[in-house]
C-alpha atoms as a PDB file:
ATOM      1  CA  UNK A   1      82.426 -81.134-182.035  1.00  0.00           C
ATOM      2  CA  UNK A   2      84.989 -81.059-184.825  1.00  0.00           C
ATOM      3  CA  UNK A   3      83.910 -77.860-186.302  1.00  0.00           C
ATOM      4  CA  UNK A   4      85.404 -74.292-184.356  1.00  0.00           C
ATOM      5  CA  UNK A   5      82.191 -72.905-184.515  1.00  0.00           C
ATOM      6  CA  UNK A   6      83.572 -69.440-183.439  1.00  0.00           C
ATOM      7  CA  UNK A   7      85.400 -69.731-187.040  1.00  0.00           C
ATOM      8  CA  UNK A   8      81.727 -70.409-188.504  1.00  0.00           C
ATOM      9  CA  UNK A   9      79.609 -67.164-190.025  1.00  0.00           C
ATOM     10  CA  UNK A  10      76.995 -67.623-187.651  1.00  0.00           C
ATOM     11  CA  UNK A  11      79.209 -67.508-184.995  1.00  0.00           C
ATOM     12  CA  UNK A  12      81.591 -64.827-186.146  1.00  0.00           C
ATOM     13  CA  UNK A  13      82.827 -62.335-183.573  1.00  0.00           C
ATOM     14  CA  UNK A  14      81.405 -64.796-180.707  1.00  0.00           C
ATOM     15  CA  UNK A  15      83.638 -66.252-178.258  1.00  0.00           C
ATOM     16  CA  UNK A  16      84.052 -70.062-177.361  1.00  0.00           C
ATOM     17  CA  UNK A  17      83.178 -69.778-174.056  1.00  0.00           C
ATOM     18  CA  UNK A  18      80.314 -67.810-175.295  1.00  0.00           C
ATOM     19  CA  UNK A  19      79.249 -70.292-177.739  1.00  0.00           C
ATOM     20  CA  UNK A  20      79.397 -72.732-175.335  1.00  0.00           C
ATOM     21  CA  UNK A  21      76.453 -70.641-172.881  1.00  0.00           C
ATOM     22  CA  UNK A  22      74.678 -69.485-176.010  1.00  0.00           C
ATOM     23  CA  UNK A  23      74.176 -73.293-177.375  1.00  0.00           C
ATOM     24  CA  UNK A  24      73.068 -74.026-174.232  1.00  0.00           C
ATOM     25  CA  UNK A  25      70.606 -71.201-173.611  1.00  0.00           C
ATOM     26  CA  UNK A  26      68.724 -72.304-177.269  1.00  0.00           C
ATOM     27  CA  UNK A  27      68.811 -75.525-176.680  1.00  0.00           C
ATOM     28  CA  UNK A  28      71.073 -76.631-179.769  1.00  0.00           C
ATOM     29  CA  UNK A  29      71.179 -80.540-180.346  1.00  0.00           C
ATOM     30  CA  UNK A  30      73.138 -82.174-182.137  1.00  0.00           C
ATOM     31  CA  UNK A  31      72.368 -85.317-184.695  1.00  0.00           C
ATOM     32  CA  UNK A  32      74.406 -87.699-187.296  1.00  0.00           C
ATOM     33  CA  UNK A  33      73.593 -88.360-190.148  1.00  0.00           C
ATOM     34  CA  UNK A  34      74.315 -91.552-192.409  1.00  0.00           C
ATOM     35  CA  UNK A  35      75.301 -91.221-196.437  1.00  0.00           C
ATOM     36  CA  UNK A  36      72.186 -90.752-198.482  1.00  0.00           C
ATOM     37  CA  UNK A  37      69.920 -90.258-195.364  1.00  0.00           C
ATOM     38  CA  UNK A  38      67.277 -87.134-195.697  1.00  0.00           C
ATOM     39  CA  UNK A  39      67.867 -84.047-193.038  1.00  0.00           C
ATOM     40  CA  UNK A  40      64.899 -82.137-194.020  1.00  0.00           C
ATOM     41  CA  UNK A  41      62.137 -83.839-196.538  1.00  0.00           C
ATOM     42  CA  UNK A  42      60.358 -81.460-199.086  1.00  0.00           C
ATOM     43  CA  UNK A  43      56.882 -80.394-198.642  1.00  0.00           C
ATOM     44  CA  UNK A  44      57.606 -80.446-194.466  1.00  0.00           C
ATOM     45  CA  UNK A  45      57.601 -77.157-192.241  1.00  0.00           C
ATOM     46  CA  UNK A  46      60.773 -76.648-190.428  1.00  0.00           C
ATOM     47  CA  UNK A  47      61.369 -74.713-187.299  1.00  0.00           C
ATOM     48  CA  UNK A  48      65.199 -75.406-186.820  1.00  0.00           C
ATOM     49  CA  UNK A  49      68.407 -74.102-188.481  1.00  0.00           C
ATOM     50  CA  UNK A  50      70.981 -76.430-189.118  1.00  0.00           C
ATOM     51  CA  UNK A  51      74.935 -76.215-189.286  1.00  0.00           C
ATOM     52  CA  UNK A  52      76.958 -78.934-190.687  1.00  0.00           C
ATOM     53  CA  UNK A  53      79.834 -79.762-187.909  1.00  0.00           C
ATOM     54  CA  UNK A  54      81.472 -82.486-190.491  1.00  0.00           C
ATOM     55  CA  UNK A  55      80.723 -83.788-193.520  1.00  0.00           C
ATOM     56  CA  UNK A  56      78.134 -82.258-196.440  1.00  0.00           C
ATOM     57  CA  UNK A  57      74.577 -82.061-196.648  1.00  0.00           C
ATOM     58  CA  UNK A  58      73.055 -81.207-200.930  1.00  0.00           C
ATOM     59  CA  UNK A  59      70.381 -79.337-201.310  1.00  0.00           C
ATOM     60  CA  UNK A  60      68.219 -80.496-204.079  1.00  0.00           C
ATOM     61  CA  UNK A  61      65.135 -79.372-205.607  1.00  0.00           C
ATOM     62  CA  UNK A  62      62.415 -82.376-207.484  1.00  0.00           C
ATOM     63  CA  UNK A  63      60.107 -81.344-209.932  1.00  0.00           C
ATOM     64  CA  UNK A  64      56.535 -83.619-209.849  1.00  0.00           C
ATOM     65  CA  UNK A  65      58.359 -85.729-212.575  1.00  0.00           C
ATOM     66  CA  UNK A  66      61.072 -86.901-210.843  1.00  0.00           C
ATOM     67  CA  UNK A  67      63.723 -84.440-211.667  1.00  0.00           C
ATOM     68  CA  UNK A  68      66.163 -83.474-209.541  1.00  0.00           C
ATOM     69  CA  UNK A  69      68.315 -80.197-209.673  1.00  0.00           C
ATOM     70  CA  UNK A  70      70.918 -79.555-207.094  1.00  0.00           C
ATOM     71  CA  UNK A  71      70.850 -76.557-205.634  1.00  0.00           C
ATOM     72  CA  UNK A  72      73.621 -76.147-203.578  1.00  0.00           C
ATOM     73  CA  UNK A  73      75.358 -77.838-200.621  1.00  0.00           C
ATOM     74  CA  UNK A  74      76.138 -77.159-197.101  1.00  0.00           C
ATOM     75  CA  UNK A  75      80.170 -78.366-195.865  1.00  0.00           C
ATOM     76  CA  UNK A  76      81.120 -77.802-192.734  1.00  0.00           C
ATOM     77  CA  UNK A  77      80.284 -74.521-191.039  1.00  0.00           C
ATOM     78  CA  UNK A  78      77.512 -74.106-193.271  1.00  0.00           C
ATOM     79  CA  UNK A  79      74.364 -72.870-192.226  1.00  0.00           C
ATOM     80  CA  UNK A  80      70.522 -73.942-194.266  1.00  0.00           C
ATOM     81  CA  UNK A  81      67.110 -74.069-193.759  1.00  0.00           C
ATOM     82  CA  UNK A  82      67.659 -70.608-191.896  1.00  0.00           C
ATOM     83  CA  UNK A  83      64.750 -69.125-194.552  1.00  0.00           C
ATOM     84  CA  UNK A  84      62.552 -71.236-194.209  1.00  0.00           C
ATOM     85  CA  UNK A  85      62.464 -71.589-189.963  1.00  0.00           C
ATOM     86  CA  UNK A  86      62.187 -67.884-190.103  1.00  0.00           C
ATOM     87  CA  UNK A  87      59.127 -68.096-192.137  1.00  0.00           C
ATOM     88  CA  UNK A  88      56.165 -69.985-189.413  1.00  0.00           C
ATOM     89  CA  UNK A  89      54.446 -73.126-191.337  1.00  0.00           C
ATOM     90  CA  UNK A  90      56.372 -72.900-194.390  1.00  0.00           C
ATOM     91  CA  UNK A  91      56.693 -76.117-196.188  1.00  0.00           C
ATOM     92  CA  UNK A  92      60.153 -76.664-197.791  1.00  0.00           C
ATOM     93  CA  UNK A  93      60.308 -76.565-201.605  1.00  0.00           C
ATOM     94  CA  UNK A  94      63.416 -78.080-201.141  1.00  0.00           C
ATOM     95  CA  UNK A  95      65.127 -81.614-199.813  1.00  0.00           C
ATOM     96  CA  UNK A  96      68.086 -81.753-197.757  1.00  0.00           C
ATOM     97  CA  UNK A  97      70.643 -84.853-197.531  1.00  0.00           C
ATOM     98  CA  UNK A  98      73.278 -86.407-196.060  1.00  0.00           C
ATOM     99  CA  UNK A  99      76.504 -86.564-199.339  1.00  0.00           C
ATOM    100  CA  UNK A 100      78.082 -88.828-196.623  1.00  0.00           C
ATOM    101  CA  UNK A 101      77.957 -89.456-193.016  1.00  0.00           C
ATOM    102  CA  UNK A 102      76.938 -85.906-191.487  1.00  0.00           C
ATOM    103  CA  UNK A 103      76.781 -84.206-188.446  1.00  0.00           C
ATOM    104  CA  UNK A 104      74.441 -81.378-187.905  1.00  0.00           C
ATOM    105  CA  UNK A 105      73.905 -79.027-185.122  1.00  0.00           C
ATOM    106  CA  UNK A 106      70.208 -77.382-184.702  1.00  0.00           C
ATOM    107  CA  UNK A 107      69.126 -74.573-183.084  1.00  0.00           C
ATOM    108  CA  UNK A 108      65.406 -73.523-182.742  1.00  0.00           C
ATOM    109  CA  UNK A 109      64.977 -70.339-184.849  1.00  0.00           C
ATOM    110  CA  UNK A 110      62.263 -69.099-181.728  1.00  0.00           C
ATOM    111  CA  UNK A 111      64.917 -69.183-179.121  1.00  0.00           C
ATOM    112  CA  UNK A 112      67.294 -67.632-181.469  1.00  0.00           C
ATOM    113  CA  UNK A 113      65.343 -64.359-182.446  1.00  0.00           C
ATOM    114  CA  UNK A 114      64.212 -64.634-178.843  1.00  0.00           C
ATOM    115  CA  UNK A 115      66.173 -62.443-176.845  1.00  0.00           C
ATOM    116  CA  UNK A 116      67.321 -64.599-173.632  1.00  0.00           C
ATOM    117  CA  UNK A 117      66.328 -63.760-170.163  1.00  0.00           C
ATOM    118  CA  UNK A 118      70.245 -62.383-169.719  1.00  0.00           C
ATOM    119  CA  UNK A 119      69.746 -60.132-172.865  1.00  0.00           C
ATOM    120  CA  UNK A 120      73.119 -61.234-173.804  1.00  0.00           C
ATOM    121  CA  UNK A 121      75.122 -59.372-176.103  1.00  0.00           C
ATOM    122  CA  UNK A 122      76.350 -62.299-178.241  1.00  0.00           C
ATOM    123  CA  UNK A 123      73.239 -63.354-178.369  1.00  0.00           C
ATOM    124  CA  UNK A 124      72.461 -60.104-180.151  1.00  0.00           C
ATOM    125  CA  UNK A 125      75.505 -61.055-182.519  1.00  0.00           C
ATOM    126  CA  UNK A 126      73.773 -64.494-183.842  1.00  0.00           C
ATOM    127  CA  UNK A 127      70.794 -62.301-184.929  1.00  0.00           C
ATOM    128  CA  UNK A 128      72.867 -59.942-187.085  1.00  0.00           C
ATOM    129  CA  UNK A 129      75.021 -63.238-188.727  1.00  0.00           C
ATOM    130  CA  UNK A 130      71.606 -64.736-188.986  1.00  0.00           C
ATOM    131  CA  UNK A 131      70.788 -62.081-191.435  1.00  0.00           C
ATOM    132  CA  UNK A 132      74.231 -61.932-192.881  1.00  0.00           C
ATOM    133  CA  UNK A 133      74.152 -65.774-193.652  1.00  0.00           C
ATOM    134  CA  UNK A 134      70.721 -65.023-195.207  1.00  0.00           C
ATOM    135  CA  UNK A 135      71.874 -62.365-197.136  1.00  0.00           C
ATOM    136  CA  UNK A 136      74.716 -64.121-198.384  1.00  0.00           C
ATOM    137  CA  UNK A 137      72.572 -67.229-199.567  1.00  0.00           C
ATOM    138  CA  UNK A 138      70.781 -64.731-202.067  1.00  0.00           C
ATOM    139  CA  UNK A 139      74.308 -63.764-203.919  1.00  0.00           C
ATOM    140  CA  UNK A 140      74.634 -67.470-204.136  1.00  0.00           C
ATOM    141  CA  UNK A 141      71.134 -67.829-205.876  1.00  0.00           C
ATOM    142  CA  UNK A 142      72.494 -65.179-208.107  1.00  0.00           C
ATOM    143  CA  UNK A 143      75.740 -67.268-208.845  1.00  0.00           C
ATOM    144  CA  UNK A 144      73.801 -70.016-210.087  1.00  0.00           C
ATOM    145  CA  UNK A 145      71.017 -68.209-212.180  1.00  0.00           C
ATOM    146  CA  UNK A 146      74.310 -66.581-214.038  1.00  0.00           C
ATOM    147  CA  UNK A 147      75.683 -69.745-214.313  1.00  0.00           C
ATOM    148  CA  UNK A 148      73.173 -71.378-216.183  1.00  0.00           C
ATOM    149  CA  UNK A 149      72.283 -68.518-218.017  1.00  0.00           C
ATOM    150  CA  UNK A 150      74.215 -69.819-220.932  1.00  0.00           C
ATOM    151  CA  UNK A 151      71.901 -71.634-223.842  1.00  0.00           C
ATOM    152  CA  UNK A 152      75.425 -74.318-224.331  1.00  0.00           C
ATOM    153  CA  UNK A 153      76.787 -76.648-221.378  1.00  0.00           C
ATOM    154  CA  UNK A 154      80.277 -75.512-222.666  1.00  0.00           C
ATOM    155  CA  UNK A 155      79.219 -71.414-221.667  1.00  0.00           C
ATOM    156  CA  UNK A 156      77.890 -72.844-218.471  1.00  0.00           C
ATOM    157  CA  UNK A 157      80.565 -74.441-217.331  1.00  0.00           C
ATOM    158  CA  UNK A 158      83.040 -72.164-217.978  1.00  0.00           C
ATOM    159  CA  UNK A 159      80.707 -69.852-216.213  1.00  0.00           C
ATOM    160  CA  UNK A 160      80.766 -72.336-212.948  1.00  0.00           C
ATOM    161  CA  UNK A 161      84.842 -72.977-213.174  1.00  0.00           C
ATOM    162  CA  UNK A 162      85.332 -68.968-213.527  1.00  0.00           C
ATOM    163  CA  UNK A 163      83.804 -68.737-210.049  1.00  0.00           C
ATOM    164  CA  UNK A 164      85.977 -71.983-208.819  1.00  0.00           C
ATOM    165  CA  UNK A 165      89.399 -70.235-210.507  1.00  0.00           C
ATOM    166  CA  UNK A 166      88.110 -66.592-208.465  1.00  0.00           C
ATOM    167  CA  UNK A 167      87.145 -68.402-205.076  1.00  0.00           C
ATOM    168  CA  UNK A 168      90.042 -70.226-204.997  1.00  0.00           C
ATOM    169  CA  UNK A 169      92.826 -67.533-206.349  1.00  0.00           C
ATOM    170  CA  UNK A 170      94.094 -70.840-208.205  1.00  0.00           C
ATOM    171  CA  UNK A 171      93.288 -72.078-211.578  1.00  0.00           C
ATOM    172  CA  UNK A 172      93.772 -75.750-210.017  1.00  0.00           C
ATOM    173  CA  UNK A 173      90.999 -76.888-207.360  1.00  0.00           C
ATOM    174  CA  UNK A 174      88.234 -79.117-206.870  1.00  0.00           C
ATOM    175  CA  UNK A 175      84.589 -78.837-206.810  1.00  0.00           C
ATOM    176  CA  UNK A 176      82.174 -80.505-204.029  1.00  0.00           C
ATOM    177  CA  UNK A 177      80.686 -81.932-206.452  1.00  0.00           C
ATOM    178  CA  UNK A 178      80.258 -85.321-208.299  1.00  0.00           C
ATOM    179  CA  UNK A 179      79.438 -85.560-211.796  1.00  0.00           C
ATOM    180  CA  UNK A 180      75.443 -85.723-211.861  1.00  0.00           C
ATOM    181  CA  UNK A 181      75.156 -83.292-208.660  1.00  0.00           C
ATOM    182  CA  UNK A 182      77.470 -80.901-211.296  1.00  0.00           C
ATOM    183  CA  UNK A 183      74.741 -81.754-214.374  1.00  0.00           C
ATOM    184  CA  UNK A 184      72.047 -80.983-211.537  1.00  0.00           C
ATOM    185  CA  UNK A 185      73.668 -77.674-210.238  1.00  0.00           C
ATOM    186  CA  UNK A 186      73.681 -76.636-213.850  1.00  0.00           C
ATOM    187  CA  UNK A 187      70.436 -77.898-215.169  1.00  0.00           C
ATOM    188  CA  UNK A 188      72.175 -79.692-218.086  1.00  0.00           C
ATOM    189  CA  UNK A 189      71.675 -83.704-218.817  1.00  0.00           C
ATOM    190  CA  UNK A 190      75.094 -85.676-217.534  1.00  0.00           C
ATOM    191  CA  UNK A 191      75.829 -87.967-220.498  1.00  0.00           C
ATOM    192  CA  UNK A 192      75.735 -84.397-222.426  1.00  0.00           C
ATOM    193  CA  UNK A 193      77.771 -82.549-220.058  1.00  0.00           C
ATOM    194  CA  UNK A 194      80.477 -85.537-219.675  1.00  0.00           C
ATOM    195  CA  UNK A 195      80.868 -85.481-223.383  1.00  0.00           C
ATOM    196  CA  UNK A 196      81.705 -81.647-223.393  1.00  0.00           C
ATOM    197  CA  UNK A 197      84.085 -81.802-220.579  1.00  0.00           C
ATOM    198  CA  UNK A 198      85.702 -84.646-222.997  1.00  0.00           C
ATOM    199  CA  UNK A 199      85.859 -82.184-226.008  1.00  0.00           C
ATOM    200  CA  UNK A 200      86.901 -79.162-223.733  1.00  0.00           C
ATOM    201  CA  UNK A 201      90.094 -81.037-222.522  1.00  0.00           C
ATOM    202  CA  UNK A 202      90.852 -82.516-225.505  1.00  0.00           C
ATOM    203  CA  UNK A 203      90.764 -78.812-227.277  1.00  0.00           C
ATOM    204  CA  UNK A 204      93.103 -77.769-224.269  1.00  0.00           C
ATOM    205  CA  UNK A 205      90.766 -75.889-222.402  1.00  0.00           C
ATOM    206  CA  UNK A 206      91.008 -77.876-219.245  1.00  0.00           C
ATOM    207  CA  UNK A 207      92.353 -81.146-217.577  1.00  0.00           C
ATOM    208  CA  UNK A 208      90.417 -83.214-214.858  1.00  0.00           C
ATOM    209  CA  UNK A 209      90.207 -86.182-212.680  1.00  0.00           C
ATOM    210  CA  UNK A 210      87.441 -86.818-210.791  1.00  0.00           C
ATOM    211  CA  UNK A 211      86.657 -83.302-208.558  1.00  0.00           C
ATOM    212  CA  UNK A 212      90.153 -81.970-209.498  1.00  0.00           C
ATOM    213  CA  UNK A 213      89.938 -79.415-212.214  1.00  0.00           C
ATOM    214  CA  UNK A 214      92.531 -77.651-213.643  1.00  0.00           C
ATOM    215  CA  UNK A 215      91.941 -74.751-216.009  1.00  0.00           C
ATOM    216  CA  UNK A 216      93.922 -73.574-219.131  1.00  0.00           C
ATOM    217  CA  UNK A 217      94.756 -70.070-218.046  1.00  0.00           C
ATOM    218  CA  UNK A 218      95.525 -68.840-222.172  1.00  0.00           C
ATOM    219  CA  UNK A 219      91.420 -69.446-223.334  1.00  0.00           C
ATOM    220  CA  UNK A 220      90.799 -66.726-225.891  1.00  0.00           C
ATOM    221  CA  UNK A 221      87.648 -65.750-226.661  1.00  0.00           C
ATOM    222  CA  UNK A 222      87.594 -67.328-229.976  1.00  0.00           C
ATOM    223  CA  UNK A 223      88.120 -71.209-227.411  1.00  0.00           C
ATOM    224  CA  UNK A 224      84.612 -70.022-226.245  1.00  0.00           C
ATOM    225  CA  UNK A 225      82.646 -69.280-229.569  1.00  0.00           C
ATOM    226  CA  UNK A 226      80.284 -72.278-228.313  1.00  0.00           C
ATOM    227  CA  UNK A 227      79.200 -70.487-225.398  1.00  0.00           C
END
């Protein structure tokens, strides 16, 4: 594995060696994933969480017209699908993919809110950062409702790149994001939103190449009357 999965949420406060007897005693598999190939396919039951161990997986929603939003991703550590194994015979409302070749490590959600035979205590500890992951996945529902809360594409965003500058401690970073996974993420059309980060860096508001982003740290309120 490349991931240090004690350094992963799920894992936190659980030894290596520990890992190492607990992965064992759920039965955790491992599978790779090509660019562009589908994880977990909407409208399917799942009974397995999944942690990325390299690479990204996007989580995307489709509406019956063909329209996709993006509503998140998974890099590595990352945990998903843990709300919907929880919940028996629960289609997904969701897709999951590969952003580029993936590896993912799945664990059986019965086995792991299944106390083991041992009744081992890090076993206990995956339960409680099961629900701490979970928990954690609503504030990031939250994120991106306030994000695209705006009625402009300028106010959102500035909304989404206030987050970046805050998560980061850095007013320079990149996003995991391309540009139409961004215009998914924020429910806004690309062409539209391409044009807009055009105008923003040409009024000074912000330079960018690519994912690299690098925020004017002066905007007054007055930059943002748009919003």
């Amino acid at each position: 594995m490349k991931t240090n999965l004690s350094n992963c949420q799920l894992f936190n406060g659980i030894e290596e060696n520990e890992i190492k007897s607990l992965l064992q005693c759920l039965n955790a598999v491992e599978k790779t994933y090509k660019k562009g190939d589908i994880i977990f396919a909407e409208g399917e039951p799942t009974e397995l969480i999944g942690v990325v161990l390299s690479g990204m997986a996007i989580i995307e929603f489709a509406d019956v017209w063909g329209n996709n939003n993006i509503i998140g991703s998974a890099e590595e550590g990352d945990v998903f699908a843990e709300a919907y194994a929880c919940i028996q015979d629960e289609p997904l409302l969701i897709s999951v993919s590969a952003a580029e070749d993936t590896k993912i490590l799945f664990m059986n959600i019965g086995r792991v809110l299944s106390s083991c035979s041992n009744s081992c205590v890090f076993h206990t500890k995956l339960v409680r950062n099961l629900l701490t992951v979970s928990a954690y996945k609503n504030l990031q529902i939250s994120r991106r409702i306030l994000h695209t809360s705006s009625k402009s594409i300028r106010g959102r965003l500035l909304s989404y790149f206030s987050e970046c500058v805050k998560k980061s401690g850095s007013y320079s970073f990149e996003i995991p994001y391309n540009r139409q996974q961004l215009a998914d993420y924020l429910s806004v059309d690309r062409s539209a939103m391409s044009n807009e980060l055009s105008k923003m860096q040409k009024d000074g508001i912000l330079k960018y190449d690519k994912n690299y982003f690098e925020i004017n740290k002066s905007i007054h309120s007055s930059d943002n009357s748009t919003i």
